[in-house]
N, C-alpha and C. Protein backbone atom coordinates (compact mmCIF):
# COMPACT_ATOMS: atom_id res chain seq x y z
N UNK A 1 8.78 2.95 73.07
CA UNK A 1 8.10 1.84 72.44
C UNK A 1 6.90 1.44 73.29
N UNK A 2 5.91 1.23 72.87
CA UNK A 2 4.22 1.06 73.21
C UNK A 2 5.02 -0.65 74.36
N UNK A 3 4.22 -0.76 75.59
CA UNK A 3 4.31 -1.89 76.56
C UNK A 3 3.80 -2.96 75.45
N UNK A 4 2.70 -3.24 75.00
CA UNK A 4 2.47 -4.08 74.32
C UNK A 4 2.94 -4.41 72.46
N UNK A 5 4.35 -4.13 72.24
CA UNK A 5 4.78 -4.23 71.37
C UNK A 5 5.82 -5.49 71.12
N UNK A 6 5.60 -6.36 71.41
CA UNK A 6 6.30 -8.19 71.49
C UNK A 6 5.34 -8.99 71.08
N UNK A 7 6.20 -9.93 71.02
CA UNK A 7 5.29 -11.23 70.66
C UNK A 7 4.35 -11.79 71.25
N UNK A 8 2.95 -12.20 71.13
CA UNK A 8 1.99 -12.46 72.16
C UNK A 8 1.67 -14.26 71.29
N UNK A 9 1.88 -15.09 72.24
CA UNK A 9 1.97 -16.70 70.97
C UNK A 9 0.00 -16.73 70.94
N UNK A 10 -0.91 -16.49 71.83
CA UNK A 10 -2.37 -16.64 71.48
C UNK A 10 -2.74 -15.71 70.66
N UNK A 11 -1.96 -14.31 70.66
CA UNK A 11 -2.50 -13.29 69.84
C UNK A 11 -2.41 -13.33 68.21
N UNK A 12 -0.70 -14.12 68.38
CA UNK A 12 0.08 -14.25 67.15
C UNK A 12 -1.07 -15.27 66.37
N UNK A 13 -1.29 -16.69 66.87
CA UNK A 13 -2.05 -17.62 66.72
C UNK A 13 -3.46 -17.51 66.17
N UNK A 14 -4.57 -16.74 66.88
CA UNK A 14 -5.23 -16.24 66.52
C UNK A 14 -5.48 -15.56 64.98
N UNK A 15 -4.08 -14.21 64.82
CA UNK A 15 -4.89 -13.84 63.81
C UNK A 15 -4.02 -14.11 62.69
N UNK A 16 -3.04 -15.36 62.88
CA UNK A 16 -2.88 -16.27 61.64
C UNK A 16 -3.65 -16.97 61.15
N UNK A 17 -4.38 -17.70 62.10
CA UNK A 17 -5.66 -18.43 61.63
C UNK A 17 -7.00 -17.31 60.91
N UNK A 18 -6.70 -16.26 61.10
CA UNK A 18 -8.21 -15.41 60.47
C UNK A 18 -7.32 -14.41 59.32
N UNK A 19 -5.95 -14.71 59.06
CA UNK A 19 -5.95 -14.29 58.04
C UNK A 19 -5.08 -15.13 57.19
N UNK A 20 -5.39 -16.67 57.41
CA UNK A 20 -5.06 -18.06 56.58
C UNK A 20 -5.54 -17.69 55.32
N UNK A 21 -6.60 -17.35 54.78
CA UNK A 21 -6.98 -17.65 53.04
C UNK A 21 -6.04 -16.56 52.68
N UNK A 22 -5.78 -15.28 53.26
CA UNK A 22 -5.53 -14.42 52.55
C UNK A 22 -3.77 -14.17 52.58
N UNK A 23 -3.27 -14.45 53.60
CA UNK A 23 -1.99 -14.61 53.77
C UNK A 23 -1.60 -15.43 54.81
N UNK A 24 -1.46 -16.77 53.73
CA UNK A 24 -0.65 -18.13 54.72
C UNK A 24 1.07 -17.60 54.91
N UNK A 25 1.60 -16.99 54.32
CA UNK A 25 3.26 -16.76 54.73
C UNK A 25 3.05 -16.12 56.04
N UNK A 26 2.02 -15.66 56.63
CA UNK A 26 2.31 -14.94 58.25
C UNK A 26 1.77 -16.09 58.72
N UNK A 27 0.64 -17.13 58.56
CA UNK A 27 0.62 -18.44 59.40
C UNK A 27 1.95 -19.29 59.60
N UNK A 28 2.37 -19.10 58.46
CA UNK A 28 3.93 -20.06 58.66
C UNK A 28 4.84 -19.11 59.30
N UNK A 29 5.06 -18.02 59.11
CA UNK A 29 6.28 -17.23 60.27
C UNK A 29 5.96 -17.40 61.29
N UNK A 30 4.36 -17.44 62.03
CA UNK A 30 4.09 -17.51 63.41
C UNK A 30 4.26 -18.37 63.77
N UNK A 31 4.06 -19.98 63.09
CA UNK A 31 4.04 -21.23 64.09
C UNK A 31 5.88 -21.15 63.63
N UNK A 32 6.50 -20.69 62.72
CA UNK A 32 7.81 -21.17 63.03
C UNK A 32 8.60 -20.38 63.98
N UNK A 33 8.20 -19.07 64.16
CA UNK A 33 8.81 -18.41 65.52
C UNK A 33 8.20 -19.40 66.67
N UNK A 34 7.09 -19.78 66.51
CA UNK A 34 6.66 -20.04 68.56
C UNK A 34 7.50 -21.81 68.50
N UNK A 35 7.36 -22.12 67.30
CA UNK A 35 8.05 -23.55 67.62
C UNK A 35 9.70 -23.31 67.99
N UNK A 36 10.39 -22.49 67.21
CA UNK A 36 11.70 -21.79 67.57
C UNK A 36 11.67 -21.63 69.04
N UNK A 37 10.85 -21.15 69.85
CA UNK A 37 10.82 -20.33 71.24
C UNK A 37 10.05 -21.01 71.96
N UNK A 38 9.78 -22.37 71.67
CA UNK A 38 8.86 -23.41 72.66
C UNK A 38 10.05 -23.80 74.17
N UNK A 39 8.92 -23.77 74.95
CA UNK A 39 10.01 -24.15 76.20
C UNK A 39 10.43 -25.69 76.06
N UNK A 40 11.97 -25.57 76.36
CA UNK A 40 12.86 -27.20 76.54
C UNK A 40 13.01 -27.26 77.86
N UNK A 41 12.67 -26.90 78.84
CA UNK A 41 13.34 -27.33 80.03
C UNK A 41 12.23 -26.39 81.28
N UNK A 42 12.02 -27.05 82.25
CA UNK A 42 11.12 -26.69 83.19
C UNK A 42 11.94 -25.31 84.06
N UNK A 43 11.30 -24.40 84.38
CA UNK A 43 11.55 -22.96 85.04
C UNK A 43 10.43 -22.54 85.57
N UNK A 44 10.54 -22.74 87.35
CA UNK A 44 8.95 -22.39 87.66
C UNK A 44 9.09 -20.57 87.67
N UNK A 45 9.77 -19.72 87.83
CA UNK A 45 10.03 -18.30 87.20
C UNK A 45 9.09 -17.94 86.10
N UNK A 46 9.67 -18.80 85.07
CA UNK A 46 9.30 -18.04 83.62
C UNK A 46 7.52 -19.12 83.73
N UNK A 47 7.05 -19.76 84.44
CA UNK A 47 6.33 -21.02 84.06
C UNK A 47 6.09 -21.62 82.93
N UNK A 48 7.56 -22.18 82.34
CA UNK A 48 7.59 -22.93 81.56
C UNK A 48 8.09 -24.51 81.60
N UNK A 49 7.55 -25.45 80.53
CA UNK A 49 7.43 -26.70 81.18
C UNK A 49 7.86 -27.37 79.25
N UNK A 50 8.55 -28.14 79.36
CA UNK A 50 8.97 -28.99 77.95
C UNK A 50 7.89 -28.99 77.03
N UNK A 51 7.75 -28.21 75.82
CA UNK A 51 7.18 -28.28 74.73
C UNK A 51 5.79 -27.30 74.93
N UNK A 52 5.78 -26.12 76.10
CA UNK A 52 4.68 -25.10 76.27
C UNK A 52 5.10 -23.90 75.42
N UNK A 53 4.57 -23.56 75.03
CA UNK A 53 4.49 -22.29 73.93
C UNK A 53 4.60 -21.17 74.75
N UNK A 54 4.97 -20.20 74.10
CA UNK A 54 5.68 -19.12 74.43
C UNK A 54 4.38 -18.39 74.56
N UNK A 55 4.13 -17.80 76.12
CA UNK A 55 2.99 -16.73 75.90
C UNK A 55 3.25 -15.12 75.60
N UNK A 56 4.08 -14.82 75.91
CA UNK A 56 4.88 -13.32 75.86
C UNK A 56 5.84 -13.47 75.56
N UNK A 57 6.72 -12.52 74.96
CA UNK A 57 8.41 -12.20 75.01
C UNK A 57 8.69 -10.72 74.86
N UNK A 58 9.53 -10.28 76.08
CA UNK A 58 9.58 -9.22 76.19
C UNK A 58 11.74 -9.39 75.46
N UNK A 59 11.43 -8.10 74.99
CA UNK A 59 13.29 -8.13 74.19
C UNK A 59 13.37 -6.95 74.71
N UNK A 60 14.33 -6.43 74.59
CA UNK A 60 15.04 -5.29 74.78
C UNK A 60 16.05 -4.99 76.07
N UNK A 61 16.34 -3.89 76.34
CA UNK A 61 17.21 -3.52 77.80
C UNK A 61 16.50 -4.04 79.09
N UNK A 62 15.67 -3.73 79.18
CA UNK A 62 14.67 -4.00 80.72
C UNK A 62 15.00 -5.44 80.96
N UNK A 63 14.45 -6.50 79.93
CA UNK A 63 14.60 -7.78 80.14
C UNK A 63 15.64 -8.65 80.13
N UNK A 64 16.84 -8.05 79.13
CA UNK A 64 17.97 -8.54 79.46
C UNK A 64 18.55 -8.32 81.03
N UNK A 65 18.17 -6.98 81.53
CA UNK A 65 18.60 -6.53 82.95
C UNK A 65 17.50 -7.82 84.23
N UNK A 66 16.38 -8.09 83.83
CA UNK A 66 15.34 -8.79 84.60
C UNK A 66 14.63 -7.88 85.57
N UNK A 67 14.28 -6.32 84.50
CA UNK A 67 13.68 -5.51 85.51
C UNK A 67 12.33 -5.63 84.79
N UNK A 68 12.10 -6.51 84.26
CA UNK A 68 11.04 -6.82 83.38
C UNK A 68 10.73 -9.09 83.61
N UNK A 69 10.10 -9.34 84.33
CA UNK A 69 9.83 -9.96 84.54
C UNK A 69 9.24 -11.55 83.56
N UNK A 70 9.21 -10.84 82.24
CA UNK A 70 8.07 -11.31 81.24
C UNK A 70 9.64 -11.82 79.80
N UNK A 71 10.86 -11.76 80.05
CA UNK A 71 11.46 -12.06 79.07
C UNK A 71 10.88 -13.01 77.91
N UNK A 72 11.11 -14.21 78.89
CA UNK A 72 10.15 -15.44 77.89
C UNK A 72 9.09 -15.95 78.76
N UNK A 73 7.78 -15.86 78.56
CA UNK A 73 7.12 -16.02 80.23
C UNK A 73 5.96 -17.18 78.88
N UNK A 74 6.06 -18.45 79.65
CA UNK A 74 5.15 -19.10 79.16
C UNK A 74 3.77 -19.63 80.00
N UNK A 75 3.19 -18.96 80.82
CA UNK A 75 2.23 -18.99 81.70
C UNK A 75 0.44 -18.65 81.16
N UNK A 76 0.29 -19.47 80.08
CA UNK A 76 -0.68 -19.46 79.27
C UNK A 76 -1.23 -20.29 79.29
N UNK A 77 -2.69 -20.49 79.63
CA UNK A 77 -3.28 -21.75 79.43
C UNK A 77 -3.70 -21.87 78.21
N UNK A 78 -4.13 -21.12 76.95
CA UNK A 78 -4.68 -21.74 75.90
C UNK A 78 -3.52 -21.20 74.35
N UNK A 79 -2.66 -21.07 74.90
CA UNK A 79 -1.39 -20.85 73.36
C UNK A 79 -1.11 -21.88 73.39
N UNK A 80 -0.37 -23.09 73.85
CA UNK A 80 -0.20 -24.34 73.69
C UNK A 80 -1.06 -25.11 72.51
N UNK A 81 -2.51 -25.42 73.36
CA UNK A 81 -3.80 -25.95 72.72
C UNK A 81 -3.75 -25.09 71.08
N UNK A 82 -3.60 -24.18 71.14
CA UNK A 82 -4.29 -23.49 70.03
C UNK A 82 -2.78 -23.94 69.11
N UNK A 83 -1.59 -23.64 69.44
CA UNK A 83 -0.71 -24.24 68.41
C UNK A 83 -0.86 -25.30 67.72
């Protein structure tokens, strides 16, 4: 599977907003996954902080093991803002 094959919340964000006229059902799956996966609780690890948006999520074997660093990694300065 391609490294960059997960959820990216600025990427996701982005091109819901540029493809709003033409298909709003992927604007609404995206803000309802990143609101689903918003951080509740502070983890300076993952750098996440109460109500920061999810910048990456890595799934699979690697990250369940933590040989993958990026499970839920919310260390984004502009996915928040843009949600």
């Amino acid at each position: 599977m391609p490294w960059f094959s997960c959820p990216f919340g600025r990427d996701g964000l982005i091109t819901a907003r540029q493809l709003l006229l033409f298909e709003p059902r992927l604007a609404r799956g995206v803000l309802v996954f990143l609101a689903e996966h918003q951080a509740r609780h502070a983890d300076p690890a993952s750098d996440a902080e109460p109500g920061k948006v999810l910048h990456e999520a890595r799934l699979g074997e690697m990250a369940a093991l933590g040989e993958v660093p990026f499970a839920h990694y919310f260390g984004s300065v502009d996915a928040t803002p843009l949600f």
